[in-house]
N, C-alpha and C. Protein backbone atom coordinates (compact mmCIF):
# COMPACT_ATOMS: atom_id res chain seq x y z
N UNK A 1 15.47 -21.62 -7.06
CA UNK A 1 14.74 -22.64 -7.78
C UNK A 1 13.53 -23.14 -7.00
N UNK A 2 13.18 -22.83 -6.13
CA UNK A 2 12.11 -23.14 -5.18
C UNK A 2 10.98 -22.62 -5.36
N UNK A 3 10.00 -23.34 -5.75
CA UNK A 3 8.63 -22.87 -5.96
C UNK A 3 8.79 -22.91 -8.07
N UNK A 4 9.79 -23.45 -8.21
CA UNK A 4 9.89 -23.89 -9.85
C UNK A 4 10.18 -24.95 -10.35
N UNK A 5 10.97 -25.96 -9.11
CA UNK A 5 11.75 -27.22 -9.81
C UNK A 5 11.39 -27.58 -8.13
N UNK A 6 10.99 -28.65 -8.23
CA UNK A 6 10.72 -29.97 -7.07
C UNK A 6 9.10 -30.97 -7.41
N UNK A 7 9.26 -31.53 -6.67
CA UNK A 7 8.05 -32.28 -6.46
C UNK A 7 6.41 -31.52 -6.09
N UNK A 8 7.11 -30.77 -5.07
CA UNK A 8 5.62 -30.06 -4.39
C UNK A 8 5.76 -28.30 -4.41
N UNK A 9 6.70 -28.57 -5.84
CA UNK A 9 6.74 -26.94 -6.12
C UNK A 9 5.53 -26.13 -6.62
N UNK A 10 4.87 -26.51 -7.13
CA UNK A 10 4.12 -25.83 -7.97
C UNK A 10 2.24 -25.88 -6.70
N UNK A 11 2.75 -26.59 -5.92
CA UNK A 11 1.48 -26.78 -4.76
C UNK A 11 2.12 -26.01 -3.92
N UNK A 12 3.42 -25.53 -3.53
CA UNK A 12 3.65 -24.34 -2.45
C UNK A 12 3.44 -22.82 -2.85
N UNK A 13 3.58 -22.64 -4.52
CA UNK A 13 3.52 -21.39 -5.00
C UNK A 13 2.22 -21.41 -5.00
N UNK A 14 1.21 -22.16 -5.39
CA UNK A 14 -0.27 -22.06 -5.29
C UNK A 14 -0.63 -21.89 -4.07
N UNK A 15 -0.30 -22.25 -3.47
CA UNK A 15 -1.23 -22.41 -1.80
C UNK A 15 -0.17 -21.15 -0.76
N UNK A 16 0.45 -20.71 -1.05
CA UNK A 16 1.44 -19.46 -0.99
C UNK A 16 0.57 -18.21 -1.54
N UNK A 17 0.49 -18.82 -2.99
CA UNK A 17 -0.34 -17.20 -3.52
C UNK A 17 -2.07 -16.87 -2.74
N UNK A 18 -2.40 -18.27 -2.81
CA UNK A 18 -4.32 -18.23 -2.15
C UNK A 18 -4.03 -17.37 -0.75
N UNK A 19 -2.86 -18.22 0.33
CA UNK A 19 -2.73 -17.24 1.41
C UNK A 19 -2.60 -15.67 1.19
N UNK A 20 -1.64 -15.77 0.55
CA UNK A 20 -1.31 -13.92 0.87
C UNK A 20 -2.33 -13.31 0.01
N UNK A 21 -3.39 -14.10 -1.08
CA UNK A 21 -4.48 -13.17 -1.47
C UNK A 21 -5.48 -13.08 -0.78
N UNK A 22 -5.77 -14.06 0.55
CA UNK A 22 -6.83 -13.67 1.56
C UNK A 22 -6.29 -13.27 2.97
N UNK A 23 -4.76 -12.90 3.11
CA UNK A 23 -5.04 -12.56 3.78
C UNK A 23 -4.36 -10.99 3.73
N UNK A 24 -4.00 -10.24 2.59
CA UNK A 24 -4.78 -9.16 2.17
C UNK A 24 -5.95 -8.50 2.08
N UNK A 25 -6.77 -9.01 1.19
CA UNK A 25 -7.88 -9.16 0.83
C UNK A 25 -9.03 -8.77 2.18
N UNK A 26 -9.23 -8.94 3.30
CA UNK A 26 -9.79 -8.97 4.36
C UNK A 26 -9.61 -7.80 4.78
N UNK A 27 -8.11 -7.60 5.15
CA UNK A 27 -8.25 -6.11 5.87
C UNK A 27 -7.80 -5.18 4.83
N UNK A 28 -7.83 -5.24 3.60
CA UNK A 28 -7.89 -4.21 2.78
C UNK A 28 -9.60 -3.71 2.54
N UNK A 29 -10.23 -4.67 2.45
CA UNK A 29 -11.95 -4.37 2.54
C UNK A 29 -11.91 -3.62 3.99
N UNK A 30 -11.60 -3.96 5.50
CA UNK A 30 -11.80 -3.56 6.61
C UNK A 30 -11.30 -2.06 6.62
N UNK A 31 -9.91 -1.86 6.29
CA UNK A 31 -9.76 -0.25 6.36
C UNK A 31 -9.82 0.38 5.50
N UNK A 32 -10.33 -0.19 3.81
CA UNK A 32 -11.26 0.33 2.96
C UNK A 32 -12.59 0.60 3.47
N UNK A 33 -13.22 0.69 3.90
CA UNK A 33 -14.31 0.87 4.88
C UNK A 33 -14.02 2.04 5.95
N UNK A 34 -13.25 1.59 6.29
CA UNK A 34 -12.68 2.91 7.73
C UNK A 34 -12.30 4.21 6.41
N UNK A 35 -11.60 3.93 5.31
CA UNK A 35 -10.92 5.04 4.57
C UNK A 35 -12.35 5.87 4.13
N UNK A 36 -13.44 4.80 3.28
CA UNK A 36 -14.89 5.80 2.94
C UNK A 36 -15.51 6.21 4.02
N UNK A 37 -15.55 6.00 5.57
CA UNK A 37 -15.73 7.09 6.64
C UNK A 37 -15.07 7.60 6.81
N UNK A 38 -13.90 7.55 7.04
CA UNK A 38 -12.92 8.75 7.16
C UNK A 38 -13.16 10.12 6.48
N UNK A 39 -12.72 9.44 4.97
CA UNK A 39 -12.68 10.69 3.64
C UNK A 39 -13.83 10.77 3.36
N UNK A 40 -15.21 10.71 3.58
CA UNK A 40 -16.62 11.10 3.17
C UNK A 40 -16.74 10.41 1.64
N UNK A 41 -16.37 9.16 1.48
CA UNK A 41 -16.24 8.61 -0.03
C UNK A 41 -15.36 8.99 -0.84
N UNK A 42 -14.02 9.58 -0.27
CA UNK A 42 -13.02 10.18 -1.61
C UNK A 42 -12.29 8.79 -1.60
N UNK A 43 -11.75 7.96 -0.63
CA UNK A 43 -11.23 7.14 -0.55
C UNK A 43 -12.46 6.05 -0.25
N UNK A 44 -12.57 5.09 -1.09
CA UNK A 44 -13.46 4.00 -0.67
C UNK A 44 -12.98 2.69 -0.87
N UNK A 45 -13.72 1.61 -0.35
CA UNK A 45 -13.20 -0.12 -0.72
C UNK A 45 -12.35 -0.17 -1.96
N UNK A 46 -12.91 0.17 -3.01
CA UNK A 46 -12.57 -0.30 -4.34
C UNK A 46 -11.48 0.43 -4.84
N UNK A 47 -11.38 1.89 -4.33
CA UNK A 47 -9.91 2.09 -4.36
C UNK A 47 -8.61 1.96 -3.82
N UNK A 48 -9.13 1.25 -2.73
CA UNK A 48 -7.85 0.57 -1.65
C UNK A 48 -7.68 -0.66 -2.50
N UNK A 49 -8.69 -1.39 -3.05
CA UNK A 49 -8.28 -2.45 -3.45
C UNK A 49 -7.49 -2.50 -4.56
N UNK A 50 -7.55 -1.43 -5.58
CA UNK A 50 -7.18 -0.99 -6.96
C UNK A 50 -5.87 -0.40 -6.37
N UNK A 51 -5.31 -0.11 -5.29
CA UNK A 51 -4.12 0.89 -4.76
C UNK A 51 -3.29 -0.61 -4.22
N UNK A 52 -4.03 -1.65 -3.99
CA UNK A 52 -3.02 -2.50 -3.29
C UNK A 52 -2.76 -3.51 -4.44
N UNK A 53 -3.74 -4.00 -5.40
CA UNK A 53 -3.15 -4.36 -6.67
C UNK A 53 -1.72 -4.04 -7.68
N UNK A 54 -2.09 -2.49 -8.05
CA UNK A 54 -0.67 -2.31 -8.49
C UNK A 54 0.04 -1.99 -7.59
N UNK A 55 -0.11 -1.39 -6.48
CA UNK A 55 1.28 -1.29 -5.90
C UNK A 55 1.96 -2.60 -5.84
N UNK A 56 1.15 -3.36 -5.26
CA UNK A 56 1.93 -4.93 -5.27
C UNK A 56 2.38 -5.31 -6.38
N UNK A 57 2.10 -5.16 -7.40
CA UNK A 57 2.58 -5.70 -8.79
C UNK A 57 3.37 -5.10 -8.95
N UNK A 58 3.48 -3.62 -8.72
CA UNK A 58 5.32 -2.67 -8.92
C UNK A 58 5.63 -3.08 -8.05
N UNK A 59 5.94 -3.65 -7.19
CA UNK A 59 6.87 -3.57 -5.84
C UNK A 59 7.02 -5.24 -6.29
N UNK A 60 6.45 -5.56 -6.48
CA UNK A 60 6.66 -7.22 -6.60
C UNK A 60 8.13 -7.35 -7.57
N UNK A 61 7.80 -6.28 -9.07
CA UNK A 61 8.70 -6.43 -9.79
C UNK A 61 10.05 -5.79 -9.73
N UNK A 62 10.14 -4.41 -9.10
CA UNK A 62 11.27 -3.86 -8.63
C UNK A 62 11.87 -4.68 -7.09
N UNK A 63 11.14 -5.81 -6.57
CA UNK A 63 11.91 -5.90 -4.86
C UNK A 63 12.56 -7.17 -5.27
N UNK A 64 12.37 -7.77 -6.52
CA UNK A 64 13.68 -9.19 -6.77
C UNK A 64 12.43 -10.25 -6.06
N UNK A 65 11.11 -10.13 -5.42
CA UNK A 65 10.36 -11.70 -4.87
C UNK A 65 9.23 -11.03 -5.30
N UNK A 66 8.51 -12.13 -5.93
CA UNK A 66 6.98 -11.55 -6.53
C UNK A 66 5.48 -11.68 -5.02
N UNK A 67 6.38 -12.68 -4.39
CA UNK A 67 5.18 -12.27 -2.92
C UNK A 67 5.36 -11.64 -1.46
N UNK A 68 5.79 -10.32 -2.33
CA UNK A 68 5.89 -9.13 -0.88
C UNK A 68 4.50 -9.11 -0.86
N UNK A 69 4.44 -8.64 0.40
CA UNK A 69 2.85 -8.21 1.44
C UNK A 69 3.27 -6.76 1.44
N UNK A 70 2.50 -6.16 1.02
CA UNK A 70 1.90 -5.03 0.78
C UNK A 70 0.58 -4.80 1.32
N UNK A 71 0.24 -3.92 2.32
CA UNK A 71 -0.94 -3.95 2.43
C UNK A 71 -1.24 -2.42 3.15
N UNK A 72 -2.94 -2.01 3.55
CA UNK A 72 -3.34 -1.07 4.52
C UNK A 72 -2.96 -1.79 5.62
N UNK A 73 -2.87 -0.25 6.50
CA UNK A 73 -2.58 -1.15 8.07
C UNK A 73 -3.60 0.43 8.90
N UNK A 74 -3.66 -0.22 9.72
CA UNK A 74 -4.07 1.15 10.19
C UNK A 74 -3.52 2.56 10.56
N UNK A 75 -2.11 2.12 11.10
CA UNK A 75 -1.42 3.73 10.90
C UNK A 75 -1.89 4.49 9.87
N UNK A 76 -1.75 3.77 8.33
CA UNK A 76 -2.19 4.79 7.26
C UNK A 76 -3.17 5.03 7.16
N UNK A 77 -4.27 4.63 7.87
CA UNK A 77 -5.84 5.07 8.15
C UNK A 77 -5.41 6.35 9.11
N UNK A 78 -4.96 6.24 9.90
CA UNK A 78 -4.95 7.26 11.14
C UNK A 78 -4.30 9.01 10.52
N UNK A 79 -3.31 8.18 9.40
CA UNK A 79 -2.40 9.24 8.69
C UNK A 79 -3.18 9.86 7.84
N UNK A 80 -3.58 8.91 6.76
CA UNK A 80 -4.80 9.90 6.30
C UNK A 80 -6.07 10.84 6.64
N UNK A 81 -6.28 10.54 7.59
CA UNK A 81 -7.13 10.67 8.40
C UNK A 81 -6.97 11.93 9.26
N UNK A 82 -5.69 12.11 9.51
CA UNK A 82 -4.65 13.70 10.37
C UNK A 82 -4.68 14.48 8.73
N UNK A 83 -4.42 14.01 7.29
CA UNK A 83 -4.08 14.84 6.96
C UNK A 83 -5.49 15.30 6.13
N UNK A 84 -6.54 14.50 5.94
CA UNK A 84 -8.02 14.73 5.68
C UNK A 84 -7.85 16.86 6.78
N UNK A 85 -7.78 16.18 8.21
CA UNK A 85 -7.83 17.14 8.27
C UNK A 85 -6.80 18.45 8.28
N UNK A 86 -6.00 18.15 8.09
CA UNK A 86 -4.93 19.33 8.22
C UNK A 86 -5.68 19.97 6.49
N UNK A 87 -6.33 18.95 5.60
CA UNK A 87 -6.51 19.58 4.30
C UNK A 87 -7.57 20.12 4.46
N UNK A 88 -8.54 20.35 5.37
CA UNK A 88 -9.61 21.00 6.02
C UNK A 88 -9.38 22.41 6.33
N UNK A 89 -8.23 22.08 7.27
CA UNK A 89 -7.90 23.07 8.36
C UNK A 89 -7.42 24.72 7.35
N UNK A 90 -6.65 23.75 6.21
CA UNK A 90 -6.21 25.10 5.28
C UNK A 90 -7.45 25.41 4.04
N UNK A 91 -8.07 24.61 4.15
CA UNK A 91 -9.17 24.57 3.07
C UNK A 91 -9.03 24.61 1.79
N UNK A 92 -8.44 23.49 1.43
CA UNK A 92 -7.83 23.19 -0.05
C UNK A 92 -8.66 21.35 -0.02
N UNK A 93 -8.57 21.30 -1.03
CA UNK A 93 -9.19 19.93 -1.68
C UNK A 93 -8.05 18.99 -1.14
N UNK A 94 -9.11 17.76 -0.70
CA UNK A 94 -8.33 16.82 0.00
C UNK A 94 -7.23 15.72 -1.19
N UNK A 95 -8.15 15.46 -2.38
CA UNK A 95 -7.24 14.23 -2.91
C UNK A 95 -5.91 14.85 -3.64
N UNK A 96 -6.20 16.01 -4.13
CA UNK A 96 -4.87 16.31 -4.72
C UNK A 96 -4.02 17.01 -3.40
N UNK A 97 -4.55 17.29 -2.36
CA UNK A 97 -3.08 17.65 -1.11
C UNK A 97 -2.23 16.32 -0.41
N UNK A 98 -3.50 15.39 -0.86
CA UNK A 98 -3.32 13.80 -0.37
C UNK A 98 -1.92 13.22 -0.97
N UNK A 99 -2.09 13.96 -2.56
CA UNK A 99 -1.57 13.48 -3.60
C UNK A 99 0.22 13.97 -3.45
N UNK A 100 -0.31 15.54 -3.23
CA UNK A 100 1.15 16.27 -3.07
C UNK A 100 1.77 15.61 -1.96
N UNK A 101 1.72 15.37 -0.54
CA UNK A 101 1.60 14.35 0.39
C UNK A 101 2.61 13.70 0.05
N UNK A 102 2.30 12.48 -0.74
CA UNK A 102 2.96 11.26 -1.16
C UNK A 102 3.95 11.69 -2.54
N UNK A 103 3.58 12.56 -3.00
CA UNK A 103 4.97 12.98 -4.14
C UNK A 103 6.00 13.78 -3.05
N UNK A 104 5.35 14.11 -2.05
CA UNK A 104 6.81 14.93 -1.13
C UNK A 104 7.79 13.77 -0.02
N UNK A 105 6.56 13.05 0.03
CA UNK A 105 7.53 11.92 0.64
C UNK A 105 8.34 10.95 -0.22
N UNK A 106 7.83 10.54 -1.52
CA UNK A 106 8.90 9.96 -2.31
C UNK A 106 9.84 10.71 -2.55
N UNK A 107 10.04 12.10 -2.52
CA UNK A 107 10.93 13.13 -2.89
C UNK A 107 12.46 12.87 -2.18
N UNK A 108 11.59 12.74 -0.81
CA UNK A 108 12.63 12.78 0.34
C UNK A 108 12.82 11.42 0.48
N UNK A 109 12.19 9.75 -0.06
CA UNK A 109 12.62 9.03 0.21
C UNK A 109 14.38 9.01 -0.58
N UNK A 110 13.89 9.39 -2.02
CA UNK A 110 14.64 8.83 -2.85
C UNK A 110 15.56 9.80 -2.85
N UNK A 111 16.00 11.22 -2.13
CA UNK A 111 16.98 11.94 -1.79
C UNK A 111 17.79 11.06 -0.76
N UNK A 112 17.39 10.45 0.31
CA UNK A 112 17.74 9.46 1.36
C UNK A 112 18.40 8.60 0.64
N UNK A 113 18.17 7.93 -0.13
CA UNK A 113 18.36 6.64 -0.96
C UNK A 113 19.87 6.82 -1.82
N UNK A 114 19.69 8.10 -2.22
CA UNK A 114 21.11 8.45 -3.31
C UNK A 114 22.22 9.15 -2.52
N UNK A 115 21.55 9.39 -1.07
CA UNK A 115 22.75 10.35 -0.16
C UNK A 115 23.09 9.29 0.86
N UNK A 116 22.66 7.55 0.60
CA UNK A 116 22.74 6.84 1.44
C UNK A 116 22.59 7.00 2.78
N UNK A 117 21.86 7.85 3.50
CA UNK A 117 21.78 8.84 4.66
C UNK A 117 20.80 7.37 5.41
N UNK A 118 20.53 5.88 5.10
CA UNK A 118 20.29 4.92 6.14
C UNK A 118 20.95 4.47 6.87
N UNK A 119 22.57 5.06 7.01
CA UNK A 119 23.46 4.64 7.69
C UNK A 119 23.86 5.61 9.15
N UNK A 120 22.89 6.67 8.51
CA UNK A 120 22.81 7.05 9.90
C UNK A 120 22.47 7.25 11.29
């Protein structure tokens, strides 16, 4: 019931949401920036920002709390960035190997997930 029923409920969910939208917001522009040098413009600002929107909005609605932090960090600059070139190295187009990438890792998350294999 917190952040729905009290006195200074509706001023903690506001001033709750302004935080975590600036302080997203900042370094999603910063390694949106690092991503359009990285990828030569395949990845730029406006699609980090459009990638951290909905993801946050699915993850908000599947994780049970609507203000998870979701964000770029730089590992995934660095990651993309190894596999920019490994998609070089074999000489295949970067956004759809980018793409296969992240459908092979959900593959194996959600094999993990149903074989409960976090207990190991």
């Amino acid at each position: 019931k917190d952040g729905i029923i009290g006195p200074k409920a509706l001023q903690k969910t506001v001033s709750t949401s302004f935080f975590l939208y600036f302080s997203i917001l900042l370094p999603a522009i910063a390694f949106g920036n690092l991503q359009d040098g990285n990828t030569k413009g395949d990845i730029n600002v406006a699609k980090v920002l459009i990638g951290q929107i909905f993801g946050g909005l699915i993850f908000s609605l599947f994780a049970g709390q609507p203000l998870v932090v979701v964000m770029t960090t730089a590992p995934l600059v660095l990651f993309t960035k190894i596999i920019l070139g490994v998609a070089s190295d074999i000489e295949v187009s970067f956004l759809p190997f980018y793409g296969m990438v992240g459908l092979w890792n959900s593959f194996f998350l959600i094999i993990y997930s149903l074989c409960n294999l976090s207990i190991l």
